[in-house]
Structures are given as C-alpha cells and as structure tokens.
PDB file of N, CA and C in Angstrom:
ATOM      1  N   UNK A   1     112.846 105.478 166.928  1.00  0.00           N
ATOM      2  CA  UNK A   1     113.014 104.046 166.896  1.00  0.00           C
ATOM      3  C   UNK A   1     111.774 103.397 167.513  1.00  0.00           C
ATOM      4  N   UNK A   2     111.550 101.999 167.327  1.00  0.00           N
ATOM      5  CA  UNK A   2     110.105 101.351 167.583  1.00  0.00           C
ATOM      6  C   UNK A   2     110.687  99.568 168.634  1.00  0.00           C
ATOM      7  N   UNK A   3     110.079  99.471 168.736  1.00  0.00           N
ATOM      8  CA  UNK A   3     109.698  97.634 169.356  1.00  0.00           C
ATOM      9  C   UNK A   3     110.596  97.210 167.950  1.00  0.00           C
ATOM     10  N   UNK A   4     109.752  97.539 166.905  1.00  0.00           N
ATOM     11  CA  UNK A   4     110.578  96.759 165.770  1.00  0.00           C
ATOM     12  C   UNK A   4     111.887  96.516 165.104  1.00  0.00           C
ATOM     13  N   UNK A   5     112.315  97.926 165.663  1.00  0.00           N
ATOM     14  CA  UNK A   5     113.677  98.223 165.191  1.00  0.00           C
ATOM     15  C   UNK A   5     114.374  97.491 166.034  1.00  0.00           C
ATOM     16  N   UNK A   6     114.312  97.240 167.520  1.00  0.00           N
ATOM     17  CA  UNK A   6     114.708  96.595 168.644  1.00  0.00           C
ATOM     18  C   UNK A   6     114.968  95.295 168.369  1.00  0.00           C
ATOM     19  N   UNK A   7     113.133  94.424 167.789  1.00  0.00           N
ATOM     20  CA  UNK A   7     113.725  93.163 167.415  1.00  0.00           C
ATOM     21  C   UNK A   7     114.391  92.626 166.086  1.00  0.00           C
ATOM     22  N   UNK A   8     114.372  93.775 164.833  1.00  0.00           N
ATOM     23  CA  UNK A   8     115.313  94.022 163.922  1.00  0.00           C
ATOM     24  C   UNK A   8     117.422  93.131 164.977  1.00  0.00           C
ATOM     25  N   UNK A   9     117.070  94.061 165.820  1.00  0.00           N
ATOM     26  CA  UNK A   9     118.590  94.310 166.137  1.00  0.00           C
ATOM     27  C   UNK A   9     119.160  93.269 166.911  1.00  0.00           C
ATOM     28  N   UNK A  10     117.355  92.824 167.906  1.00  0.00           N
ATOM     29  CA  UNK A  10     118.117  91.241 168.496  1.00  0.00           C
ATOM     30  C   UNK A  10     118.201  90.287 167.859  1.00  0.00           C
ATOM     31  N   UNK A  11     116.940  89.796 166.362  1.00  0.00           N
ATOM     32  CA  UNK A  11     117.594  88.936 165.883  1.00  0.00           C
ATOM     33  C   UNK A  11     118.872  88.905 165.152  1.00  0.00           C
ATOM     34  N   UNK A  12     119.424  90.278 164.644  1.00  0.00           N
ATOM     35  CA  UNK A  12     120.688  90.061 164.376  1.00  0.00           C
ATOM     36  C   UNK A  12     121.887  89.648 165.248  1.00  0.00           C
ATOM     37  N   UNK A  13     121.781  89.613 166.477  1.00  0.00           N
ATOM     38  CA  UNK A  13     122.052  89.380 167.718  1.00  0.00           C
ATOM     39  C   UNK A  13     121.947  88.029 167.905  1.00  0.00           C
ATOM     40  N   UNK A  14     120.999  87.183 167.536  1.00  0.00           N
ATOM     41  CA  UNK A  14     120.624  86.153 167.563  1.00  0.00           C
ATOM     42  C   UNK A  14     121.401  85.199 166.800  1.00  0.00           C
ATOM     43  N   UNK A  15     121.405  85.874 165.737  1.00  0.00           N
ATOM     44  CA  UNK A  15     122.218  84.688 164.560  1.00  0.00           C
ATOM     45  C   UNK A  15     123.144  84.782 164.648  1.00  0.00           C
ATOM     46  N   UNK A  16     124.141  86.504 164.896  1.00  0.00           N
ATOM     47  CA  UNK A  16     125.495  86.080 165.694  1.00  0.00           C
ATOM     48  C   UNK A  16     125.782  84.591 166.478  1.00  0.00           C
ATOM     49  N   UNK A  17     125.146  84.723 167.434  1.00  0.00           N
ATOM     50  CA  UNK A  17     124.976  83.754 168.200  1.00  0.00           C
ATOM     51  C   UNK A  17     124.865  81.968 167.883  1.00  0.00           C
ATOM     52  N   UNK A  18     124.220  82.335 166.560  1.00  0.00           N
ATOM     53  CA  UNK A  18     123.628  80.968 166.687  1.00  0.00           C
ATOM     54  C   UNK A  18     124.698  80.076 165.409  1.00  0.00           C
ATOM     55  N   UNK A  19     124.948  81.539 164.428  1.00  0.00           N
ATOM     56  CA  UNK A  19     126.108  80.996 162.941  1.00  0.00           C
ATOM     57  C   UNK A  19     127.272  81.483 162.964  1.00  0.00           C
ATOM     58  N   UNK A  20     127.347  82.944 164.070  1.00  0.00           N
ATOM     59  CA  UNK A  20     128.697  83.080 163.606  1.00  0.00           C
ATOM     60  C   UNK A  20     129.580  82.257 164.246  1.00  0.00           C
ATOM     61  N   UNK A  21     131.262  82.612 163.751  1.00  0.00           N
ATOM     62  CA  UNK A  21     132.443  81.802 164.131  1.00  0.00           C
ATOM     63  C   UNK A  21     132.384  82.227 165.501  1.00  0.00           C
ATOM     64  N   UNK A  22     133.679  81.656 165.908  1.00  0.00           N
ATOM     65  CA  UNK A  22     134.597  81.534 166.942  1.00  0.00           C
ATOM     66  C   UNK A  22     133.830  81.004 168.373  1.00  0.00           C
ATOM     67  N   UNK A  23     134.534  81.224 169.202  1.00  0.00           N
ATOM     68  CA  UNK A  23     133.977  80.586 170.790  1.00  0.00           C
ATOM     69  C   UNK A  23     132.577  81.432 170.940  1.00  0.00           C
ATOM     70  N   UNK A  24     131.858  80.813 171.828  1.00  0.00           N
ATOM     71  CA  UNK A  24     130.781  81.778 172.721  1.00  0.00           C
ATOM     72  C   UNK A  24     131.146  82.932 172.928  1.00  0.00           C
ATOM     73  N   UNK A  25     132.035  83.361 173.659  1.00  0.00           N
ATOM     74  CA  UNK A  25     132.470  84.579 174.264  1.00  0.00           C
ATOM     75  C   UNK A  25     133.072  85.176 172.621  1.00  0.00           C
ATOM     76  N   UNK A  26     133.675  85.157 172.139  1.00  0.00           N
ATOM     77  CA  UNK A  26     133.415  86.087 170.909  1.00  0.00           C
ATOM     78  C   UNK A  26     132.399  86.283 170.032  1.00  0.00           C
ATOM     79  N   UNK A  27     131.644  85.557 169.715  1.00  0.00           N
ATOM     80  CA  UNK A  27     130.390  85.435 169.280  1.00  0.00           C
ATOM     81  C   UNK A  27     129.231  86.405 170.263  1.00  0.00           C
ATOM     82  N   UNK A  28     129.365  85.874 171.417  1.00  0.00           N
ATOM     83  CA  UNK A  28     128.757  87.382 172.594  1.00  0.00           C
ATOM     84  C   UNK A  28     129.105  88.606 172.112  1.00  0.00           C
ATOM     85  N   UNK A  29     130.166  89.004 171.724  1.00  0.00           N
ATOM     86  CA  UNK A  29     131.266  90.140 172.028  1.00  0.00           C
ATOM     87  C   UNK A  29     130.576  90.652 170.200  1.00  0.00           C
ATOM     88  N   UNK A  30     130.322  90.222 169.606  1.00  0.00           N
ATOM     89  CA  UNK A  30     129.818  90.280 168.043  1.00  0.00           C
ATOM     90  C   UNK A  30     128.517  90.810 168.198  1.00  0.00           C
ATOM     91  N   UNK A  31     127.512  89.909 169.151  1.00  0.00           N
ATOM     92  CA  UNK A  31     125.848  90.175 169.218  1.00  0.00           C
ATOM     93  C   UNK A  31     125.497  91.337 169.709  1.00  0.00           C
ATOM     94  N   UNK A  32     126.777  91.694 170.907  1.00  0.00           N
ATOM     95  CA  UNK A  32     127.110  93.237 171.460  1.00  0.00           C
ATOM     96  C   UNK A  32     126.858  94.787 170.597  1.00  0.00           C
ATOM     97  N   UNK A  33     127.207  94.096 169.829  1.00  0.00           N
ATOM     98  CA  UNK A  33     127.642  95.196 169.055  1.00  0.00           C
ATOM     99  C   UNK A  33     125.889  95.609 168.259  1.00  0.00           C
ATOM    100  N   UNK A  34     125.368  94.263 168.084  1.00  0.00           N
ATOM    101  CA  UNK A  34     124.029  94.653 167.586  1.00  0.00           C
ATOM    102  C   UNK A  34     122.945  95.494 168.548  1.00  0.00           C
ATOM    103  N   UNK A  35     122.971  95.115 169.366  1.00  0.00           N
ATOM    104  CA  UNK A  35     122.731  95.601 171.083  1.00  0.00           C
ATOM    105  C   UNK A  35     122.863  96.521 171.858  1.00  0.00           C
ATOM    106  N   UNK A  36     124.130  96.911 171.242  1.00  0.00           N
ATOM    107  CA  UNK A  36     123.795  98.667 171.730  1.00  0.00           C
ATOM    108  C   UNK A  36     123.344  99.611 171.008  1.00  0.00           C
ATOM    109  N   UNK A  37     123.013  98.900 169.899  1.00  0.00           N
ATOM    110  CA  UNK A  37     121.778 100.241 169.322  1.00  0.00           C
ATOM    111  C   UNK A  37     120.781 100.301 169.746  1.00  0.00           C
ATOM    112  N   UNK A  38     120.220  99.392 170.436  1.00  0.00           N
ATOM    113  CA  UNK A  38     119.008  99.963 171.137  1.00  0.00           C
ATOM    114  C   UNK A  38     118.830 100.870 172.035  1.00  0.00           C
ATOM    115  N   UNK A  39     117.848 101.066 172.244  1.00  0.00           N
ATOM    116  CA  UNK A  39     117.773 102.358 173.030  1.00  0.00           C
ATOM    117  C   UNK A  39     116.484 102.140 174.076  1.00  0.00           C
ATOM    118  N   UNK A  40     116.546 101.248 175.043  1.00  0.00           N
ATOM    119  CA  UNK A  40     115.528 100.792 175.730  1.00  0.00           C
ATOM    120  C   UNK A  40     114.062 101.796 176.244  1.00  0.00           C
ATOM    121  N   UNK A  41     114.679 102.911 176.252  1.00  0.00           N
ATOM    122  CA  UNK A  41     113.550 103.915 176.961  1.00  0.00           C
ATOM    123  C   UNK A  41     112.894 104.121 175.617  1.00  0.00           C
ATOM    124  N   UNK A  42     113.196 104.319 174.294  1.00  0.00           N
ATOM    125  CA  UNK A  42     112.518 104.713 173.000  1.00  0.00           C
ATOM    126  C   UNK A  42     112.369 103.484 172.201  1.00  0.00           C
ATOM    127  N   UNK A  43     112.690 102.556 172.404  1.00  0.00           N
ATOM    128  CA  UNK A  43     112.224 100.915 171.969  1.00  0.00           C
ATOM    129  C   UNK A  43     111.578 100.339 172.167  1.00  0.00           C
ATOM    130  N   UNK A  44     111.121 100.564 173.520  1.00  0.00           N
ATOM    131  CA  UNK A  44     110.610  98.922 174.530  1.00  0.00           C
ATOM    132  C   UNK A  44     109.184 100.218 175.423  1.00  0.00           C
ATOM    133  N   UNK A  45     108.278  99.452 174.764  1.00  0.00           N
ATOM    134  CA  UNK A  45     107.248 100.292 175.523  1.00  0.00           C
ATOM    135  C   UNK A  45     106.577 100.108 176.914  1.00  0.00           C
ATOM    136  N   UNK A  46     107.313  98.876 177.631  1.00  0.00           N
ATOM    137  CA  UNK A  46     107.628  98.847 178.885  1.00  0.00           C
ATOM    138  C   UNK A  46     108.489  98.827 180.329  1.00  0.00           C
ATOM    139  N   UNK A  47     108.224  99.147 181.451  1.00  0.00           N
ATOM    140  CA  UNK A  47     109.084  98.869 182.108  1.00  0.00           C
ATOM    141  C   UNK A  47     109.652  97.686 182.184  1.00  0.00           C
ATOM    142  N   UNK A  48     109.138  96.410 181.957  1.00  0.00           N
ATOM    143  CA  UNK A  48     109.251  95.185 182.342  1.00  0.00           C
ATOM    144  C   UNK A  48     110.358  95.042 181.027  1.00  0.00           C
ATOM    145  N   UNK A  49     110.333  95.193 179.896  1.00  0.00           N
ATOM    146  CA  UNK A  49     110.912  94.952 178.553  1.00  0.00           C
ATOM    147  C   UNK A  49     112.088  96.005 179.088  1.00  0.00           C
ATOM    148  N   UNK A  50     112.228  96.982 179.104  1.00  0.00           N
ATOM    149  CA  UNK A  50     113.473  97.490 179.933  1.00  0.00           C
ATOM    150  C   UNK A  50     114.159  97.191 180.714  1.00  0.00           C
ATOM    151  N   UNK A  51     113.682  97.257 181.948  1.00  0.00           N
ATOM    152  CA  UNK A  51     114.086  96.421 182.967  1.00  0.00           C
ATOM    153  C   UNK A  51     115.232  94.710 182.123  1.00  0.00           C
ATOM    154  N   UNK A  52     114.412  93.973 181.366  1.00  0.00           N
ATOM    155  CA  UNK A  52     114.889  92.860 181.059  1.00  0.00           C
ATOM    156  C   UNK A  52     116.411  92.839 180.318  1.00  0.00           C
ATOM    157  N   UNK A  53     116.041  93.922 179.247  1.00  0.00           N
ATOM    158  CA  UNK A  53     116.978  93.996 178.693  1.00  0.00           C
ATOM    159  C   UNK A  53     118.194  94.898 179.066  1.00  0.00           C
ATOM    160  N   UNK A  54     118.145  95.815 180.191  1.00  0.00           N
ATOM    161  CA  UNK A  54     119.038  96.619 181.001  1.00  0.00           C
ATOM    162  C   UNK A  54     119.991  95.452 181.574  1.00  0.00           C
ATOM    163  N   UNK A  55     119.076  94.594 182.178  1.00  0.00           N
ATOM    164  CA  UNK A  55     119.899  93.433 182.671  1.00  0.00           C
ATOM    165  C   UNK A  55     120.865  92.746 181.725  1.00  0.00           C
ATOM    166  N   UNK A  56     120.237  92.302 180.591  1.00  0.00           N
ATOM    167  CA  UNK A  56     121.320  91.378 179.767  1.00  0.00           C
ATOM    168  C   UNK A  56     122.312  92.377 179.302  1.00  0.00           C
ATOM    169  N   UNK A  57     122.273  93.889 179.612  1.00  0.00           N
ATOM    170  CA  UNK A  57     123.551  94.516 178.850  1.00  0.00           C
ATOM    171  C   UNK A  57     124.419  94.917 180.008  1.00  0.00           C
ATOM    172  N   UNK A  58     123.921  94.993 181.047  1.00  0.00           N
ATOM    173  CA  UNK A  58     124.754  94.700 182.497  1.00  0.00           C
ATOM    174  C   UNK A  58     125.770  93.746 182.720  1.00  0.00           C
ATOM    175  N   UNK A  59     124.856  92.438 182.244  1.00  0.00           N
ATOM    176  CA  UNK A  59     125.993  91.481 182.210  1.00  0.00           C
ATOM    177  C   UNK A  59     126.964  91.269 181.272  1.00  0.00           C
ATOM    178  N   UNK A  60     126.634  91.722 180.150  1.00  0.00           N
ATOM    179  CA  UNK A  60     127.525  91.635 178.945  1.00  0.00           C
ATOM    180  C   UNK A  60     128.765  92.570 179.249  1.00  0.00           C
ATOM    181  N   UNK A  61     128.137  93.809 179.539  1.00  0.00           N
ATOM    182  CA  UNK A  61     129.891  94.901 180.027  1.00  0.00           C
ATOM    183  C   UNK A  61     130.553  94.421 181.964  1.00  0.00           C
ATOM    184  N   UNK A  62     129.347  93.535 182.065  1.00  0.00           N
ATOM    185  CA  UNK A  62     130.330  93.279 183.448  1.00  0.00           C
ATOM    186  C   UNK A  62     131.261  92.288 182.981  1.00  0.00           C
ATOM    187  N   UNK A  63     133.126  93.168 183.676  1.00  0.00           N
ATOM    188  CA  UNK A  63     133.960  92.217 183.330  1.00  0.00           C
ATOM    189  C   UNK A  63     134.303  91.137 184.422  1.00  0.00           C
ATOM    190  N   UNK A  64     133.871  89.713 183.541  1.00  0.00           N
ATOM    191  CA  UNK A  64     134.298  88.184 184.520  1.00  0.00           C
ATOM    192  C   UNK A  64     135.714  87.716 183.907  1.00  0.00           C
ATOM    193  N   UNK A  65     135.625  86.861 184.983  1.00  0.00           N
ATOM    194  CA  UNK A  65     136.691  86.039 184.784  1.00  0.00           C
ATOM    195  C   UNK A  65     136.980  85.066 183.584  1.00  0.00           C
ATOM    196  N   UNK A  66     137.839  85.351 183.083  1.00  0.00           N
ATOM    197  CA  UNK A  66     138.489  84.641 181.847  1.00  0.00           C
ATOM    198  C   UNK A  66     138.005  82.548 181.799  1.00  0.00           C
ATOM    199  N   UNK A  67     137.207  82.456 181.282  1.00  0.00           N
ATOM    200  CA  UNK A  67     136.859  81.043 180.681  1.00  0.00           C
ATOM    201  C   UNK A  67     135.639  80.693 181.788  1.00  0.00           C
ATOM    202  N   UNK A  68     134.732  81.651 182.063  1.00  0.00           N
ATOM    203  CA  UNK A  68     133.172  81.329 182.781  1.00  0.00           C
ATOM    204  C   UNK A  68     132.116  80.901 181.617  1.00  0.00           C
ATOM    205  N   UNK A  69     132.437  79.690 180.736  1.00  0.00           N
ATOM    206  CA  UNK A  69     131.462  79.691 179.546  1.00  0.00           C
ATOM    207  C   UNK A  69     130.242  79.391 180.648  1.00  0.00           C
ATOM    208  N   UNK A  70     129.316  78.666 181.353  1.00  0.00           N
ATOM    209  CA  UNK A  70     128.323  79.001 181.895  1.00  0.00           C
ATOM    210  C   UNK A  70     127.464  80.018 182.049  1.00  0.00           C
ATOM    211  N   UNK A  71     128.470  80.725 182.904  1.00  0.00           N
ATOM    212  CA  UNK A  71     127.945  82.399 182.458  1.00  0.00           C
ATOM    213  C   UNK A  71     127.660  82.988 180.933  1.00  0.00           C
ATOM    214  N   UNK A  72     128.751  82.744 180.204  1.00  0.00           N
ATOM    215  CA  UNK A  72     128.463  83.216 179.370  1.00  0.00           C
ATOM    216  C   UNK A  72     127.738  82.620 177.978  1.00  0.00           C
ATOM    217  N   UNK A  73     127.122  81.423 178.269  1.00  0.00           N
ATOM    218  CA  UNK A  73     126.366  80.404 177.654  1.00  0.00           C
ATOM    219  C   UNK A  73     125.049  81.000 178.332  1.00  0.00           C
ATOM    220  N   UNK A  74     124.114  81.435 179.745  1.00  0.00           N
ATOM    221  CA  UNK A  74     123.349  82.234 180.081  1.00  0.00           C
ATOM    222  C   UNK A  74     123.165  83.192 179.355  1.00  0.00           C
ATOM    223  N   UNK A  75     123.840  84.307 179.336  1.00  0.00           N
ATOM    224  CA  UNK A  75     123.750  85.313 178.788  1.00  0.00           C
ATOM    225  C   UNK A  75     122.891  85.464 177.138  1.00  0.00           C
ATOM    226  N   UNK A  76     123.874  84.500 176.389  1.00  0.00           N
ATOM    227  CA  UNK A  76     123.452  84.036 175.234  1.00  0.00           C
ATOM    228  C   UNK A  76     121.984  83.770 175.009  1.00  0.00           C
ATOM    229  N   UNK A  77     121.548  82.806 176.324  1.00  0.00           N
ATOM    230  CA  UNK A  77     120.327  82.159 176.401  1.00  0.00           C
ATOM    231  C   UNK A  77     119.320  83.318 176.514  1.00  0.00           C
ATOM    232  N   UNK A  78     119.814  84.175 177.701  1.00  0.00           N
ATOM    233  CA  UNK A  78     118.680  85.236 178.135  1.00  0.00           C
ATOM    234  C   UNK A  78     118.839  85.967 176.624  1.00  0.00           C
ATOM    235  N   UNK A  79     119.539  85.911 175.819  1.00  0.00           N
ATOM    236  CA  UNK A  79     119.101  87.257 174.844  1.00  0.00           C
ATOM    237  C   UNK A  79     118.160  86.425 173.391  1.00  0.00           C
ATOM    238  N   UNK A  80     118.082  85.284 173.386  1.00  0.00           N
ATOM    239  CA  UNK A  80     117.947  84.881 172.317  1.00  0.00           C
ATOM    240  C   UNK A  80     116.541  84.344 172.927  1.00  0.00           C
ATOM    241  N   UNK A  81     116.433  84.209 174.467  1.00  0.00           N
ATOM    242  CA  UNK A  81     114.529  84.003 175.249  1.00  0.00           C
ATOM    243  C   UNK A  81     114.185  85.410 174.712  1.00  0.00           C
ATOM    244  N   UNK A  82     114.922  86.676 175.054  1.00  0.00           N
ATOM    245  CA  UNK A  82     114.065  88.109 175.256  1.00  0.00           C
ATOM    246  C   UNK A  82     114.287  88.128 173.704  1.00  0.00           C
ATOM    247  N   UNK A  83     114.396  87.489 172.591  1.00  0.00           N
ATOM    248  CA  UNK A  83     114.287  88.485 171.307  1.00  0.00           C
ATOM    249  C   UNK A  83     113.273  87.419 170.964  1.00  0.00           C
ATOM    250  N   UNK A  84     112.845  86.200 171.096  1.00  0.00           N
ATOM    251  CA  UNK A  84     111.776  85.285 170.999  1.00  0.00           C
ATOM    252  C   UNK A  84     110.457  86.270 171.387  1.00  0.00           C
ATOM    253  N   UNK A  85     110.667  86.972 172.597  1.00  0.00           N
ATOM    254  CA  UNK A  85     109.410  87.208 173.337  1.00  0.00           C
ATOM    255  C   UNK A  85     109.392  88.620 172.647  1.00  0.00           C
ATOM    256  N   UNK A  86     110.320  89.140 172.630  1.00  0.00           N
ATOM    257  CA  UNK A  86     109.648  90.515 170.971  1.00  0.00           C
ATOM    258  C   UNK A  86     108.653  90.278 170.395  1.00  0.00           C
ATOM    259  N   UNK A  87     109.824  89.068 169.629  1.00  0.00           N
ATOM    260  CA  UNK A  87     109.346  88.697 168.291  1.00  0.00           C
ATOM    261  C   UNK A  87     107.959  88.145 167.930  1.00  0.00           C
ATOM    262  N   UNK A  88     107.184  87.558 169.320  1.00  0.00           N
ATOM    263  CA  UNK A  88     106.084  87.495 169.534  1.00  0.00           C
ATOM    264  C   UNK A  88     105.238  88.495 170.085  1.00  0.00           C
ATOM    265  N   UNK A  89     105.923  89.461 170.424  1.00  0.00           N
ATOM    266  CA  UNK A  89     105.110  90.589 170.712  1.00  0.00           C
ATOM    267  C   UNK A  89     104.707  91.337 170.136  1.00  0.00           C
ATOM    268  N   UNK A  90     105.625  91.665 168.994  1.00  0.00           N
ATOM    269  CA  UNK A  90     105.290  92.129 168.053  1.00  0.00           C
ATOM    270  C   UNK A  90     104.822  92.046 166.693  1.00  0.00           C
ATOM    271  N   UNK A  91     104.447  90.515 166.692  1.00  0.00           N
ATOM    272  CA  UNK A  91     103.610  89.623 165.947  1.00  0.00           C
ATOM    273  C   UNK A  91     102.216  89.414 166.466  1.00  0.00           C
ATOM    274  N   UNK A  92     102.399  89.997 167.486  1.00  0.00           N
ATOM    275  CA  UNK A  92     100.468  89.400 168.185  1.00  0.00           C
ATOM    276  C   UNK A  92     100.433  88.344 168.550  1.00  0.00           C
ATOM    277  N   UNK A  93     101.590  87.360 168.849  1.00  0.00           N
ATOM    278  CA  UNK A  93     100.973  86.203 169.240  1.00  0.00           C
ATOM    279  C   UNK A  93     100.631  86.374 170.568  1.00  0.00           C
TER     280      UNK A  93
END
C-alpha cells in the first residue's frame, strides 16, 4: 500500500462525511469503515502523518457519551484537515 492508497481511502471518508445520510455520528461511524484500511506504518511515510492519524482513530473507537456532537463534529473536522494535507502532499503542492 502507498500515501495514495491512504488518500484514496480518506477521501472516501470525506464524502461520507460531507453527502452521506443520517446524523454526524453515523456518518462518522460510515467514514470508519473507510479508515481502517489503512495501515499507517505502510501508508504514511512519516512519523508525524502517523502519529496524526493514530490520533483521529483513537478518538473514533474511544467510546463517549451519547449526544457529544462537538466532539464529534471535531473529529470529522480533524479527518477531512488530514486528508486535505495528503491530498496536497501527494500532489506536490
């Protein structure tokens, strides 16, 4: 697997997010699923890009309390900043 396949998987992650149905928190629970195919140590050719994204899947399986959309309006945010900053990374910009 590559950087590319990674941001292959967050923007699908992304548009979950951004078109599919239902609340935030199911729509999270959807982008999830794109998200654990990655494989951060064979994806992400840094610590820092690891590190980042270890975090947003930390928070996604940490279980909160029932109706924290804040939190889980964050979450959303951090994954759809870190698949931006791929997506430019792996464009050269």
């Amino acid at each position: 697997m590559t950087i590319e396949y990674a941001r292959e998987k967050l923007a699908q992650a992304e548009r979950a997010l951004a078109t599919g149905s239902g609340r935030m928190q199911e729509r999270l629970e959807y982008a999830a699923l794109f998200l654990i195919r990655i494989k951060p140590y064979e994806d992400f050719p840094d610590y820092d890009l690891r590190h980042i994204f270890n975090g947003i899947m930390a928070d996604l399986t940490y279980k909160e309390p029932q109706g924290d959309e804040d939190r889980t309006r964050d979450i959303a945010r951090r994954i759809v900043d870190f698949y931006h900053r791929i997506d430019r990374l792996v464009r050269g910009d």
